[in-house]
Protein backbone atom coordinates (compact mmCIF):
# COMPACT_ATOMS: atom_id res chain seq x y z
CA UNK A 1 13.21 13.47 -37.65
CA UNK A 2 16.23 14.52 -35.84
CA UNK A 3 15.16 16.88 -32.18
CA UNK A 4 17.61 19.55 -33.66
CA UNK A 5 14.83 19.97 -36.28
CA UNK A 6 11.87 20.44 -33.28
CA UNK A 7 11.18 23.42 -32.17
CA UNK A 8 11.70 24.22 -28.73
CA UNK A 9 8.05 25.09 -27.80
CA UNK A 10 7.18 21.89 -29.27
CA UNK A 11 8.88 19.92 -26.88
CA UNK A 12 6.79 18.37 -23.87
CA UNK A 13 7.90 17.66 -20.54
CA UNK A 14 7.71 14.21 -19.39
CA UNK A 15 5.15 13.98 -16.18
CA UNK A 16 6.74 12.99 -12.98
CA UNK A 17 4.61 10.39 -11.65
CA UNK A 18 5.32 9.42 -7.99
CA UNK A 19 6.06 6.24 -7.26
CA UNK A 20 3.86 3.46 -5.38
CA UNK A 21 4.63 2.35 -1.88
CA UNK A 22 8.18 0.69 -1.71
CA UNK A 23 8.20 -2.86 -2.14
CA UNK A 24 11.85 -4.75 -2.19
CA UNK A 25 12.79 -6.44 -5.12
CA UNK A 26 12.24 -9.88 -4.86
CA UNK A 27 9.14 -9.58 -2.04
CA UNK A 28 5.82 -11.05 -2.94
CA UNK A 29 3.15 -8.19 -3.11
CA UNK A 30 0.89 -9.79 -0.58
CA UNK A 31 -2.35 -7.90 -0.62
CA UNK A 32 -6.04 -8.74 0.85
CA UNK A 33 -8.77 -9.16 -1.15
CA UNK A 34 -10.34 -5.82 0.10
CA UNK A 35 -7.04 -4.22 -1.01
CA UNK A 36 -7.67 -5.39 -4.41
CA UNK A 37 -10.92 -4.00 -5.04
CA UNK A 38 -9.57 -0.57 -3.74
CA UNK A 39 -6.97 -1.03 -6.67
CA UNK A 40 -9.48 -2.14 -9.03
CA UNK A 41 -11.75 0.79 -8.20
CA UNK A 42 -8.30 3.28 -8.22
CA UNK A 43 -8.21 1.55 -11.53
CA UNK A 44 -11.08 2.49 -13.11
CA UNK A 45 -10.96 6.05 -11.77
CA UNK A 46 -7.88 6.52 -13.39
CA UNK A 47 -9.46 5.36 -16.53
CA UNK A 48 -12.99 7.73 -16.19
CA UNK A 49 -10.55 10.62 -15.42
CA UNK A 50 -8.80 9.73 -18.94
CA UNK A 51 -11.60 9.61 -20.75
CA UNK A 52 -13.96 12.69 -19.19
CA UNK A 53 -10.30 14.58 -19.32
CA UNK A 54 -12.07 18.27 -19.97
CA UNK A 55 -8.87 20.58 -21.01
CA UNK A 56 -9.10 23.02 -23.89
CA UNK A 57 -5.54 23.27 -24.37
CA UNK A 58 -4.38 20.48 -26.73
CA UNK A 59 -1.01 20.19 -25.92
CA UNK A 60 -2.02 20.37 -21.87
CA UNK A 61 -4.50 17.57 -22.67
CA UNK A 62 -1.65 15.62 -24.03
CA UNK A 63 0.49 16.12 -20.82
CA UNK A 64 -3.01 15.43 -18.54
CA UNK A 65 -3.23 11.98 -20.47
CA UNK A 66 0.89 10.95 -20.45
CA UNK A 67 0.51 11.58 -16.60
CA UNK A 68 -2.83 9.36 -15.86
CA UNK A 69 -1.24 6.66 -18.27
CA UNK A 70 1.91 6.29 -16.78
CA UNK A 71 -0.08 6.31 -13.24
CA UNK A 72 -2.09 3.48 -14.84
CA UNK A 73 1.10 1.64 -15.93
CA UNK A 74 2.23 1.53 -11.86
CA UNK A 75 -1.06 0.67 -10.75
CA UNK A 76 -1.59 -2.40 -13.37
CA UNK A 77 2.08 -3.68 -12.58
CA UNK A 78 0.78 -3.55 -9.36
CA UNK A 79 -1.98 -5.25 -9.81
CA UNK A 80 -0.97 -7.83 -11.55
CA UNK A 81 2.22 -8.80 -9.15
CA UNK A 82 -0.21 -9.00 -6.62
CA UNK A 83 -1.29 -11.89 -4.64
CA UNK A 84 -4.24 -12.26 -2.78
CA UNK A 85 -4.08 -14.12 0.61
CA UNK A 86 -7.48 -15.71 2.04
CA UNK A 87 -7.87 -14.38 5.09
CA UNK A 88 -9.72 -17.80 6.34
CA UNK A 89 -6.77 -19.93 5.09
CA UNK A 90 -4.16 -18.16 7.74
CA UNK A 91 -3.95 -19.56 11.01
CA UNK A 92 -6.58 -17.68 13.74
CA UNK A 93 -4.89 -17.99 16.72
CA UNK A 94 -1.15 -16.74 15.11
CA UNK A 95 -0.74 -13.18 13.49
CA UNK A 96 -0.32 -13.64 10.21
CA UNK A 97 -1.08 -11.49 6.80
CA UNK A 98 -4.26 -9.84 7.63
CA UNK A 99 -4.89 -10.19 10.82
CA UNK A 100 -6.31 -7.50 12.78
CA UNK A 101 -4.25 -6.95 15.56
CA UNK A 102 -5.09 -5.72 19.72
CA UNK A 103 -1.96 -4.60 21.32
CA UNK A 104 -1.82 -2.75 25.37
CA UNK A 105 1.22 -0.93 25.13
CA UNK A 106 2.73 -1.86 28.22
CA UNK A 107 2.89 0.78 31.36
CA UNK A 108 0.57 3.08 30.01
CA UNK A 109 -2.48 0.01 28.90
CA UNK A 110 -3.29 1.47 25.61
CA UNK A 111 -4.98 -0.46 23.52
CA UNK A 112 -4.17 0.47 19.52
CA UNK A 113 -5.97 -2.16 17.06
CA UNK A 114 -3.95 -2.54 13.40
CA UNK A 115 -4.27 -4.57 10.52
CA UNK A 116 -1.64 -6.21 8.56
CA UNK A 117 -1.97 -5.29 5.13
CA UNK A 118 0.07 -5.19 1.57
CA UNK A 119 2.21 -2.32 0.87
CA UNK A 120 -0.69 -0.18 -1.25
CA UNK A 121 -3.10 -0.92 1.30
CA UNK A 122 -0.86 0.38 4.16
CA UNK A 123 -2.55 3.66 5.79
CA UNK A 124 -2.06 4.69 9.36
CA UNK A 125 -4.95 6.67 10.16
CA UNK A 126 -7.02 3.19 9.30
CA UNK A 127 -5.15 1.32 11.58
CA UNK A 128 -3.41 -0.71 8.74
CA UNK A 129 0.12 -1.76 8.80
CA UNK A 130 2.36 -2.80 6.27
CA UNK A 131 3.53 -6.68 6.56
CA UNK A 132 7.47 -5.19 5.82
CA UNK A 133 7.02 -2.65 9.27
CA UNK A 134 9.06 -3.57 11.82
CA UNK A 135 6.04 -3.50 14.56
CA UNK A 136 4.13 -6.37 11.90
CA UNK A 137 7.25 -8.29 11.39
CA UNK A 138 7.91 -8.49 15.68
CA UNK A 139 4.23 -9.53 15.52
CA UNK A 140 4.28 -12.22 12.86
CA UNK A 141 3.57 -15.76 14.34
CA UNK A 142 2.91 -14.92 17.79
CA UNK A 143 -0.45 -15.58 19.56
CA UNK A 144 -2.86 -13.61 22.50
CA UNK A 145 -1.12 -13.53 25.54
CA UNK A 146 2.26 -12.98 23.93
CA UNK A 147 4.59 -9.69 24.25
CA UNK A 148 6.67 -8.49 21.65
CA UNK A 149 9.18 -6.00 21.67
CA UNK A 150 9.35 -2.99 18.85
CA UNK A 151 13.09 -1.64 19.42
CA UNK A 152 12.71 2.41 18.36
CA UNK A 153 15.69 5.07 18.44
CA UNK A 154 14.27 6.22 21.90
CA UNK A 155 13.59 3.32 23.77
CA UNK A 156 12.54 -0.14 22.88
CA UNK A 157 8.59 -0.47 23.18
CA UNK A 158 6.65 -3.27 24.41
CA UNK A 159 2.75 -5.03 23.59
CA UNK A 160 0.95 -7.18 24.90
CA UNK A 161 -1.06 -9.18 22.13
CA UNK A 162 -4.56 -9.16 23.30
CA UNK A 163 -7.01 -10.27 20.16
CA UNK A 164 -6.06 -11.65 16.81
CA UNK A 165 -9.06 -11.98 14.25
CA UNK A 166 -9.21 -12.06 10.77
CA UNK A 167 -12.41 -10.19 9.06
């Protein structure tokens, strides 16, 4: 049936579904094996929210379900670009993916402890770090004892790697 024939009420909008953490085209979607169960279980709340979905209004039950399948759709490409690294397989003396990280911030000897993660796994307030920051990538391959230098805006910034372990 042609739209001209639909009436306008009858017309849905499409749900804007925001989109997952940036990863280039092209870069592997490195992720730990603790950051795929947290997709896995994201996963299957997604699908217990689509099925317990408790809306009277048929056609807002129809928009509820586009949104949490389209949600689903991200999270399963995800999912199944990812690649899980073994932590144990990575060097432990170098920073690699998944290593959890001791920096001193040099002239004020703060320590800050972060762990380089995959892109979905990536949350601040945890301490985890995207592998595609720029403070990971100055990190990458360097050992304890070494100082790396995170150029910011305002003034470059500089660490002093203190512990590198893997968990």
């Amino acid at each position: 049936m042609s739209r001209g024939f639909v009436k306008e009420d009858d017309q849905e909008e499409v749900p804007m579904v925001p989109p997952r953490a940036h990863l280039p085209q092209g870069v592997p979607n490195y992720i730990t094996k603790t950051g795929m169960d947290e997709l896995l279980a994201e996963r299957q709340a997604l699908m217990n929210e689509k099925e317990n979905l408790d809306i009277a209004s048929e056609k807002e039950r129809r928009i509820a379900v586009n949104y949490i399948t389209a949600k689903l759709k991200l999270l399963n490409d995800r999912i199944n670009e990812a690649r899980i690294i073994d932590l144990k397989e990575q060097p432990q003396d170098e920073i690699r993916f998944g290593a959890m990280v001791t920096l001193k911030t040099e002239g004020t000897n703060e320590l800050q402890t972060f762990q380089v993660v995959g892109v979905d796994e990536t949350d601040i307030s945890r301490g985890k770090i995207s592998f595609l920051s720029p403070l990971a990538r100055v990190m990458t391959n360097k050992k304890v004892g070494d100082r790396v230098i995170l150029k910011r805006p305002k003034g470059d910034q500089v660490f002093e790697i203190i512990k590198i372990t893997y968990i």
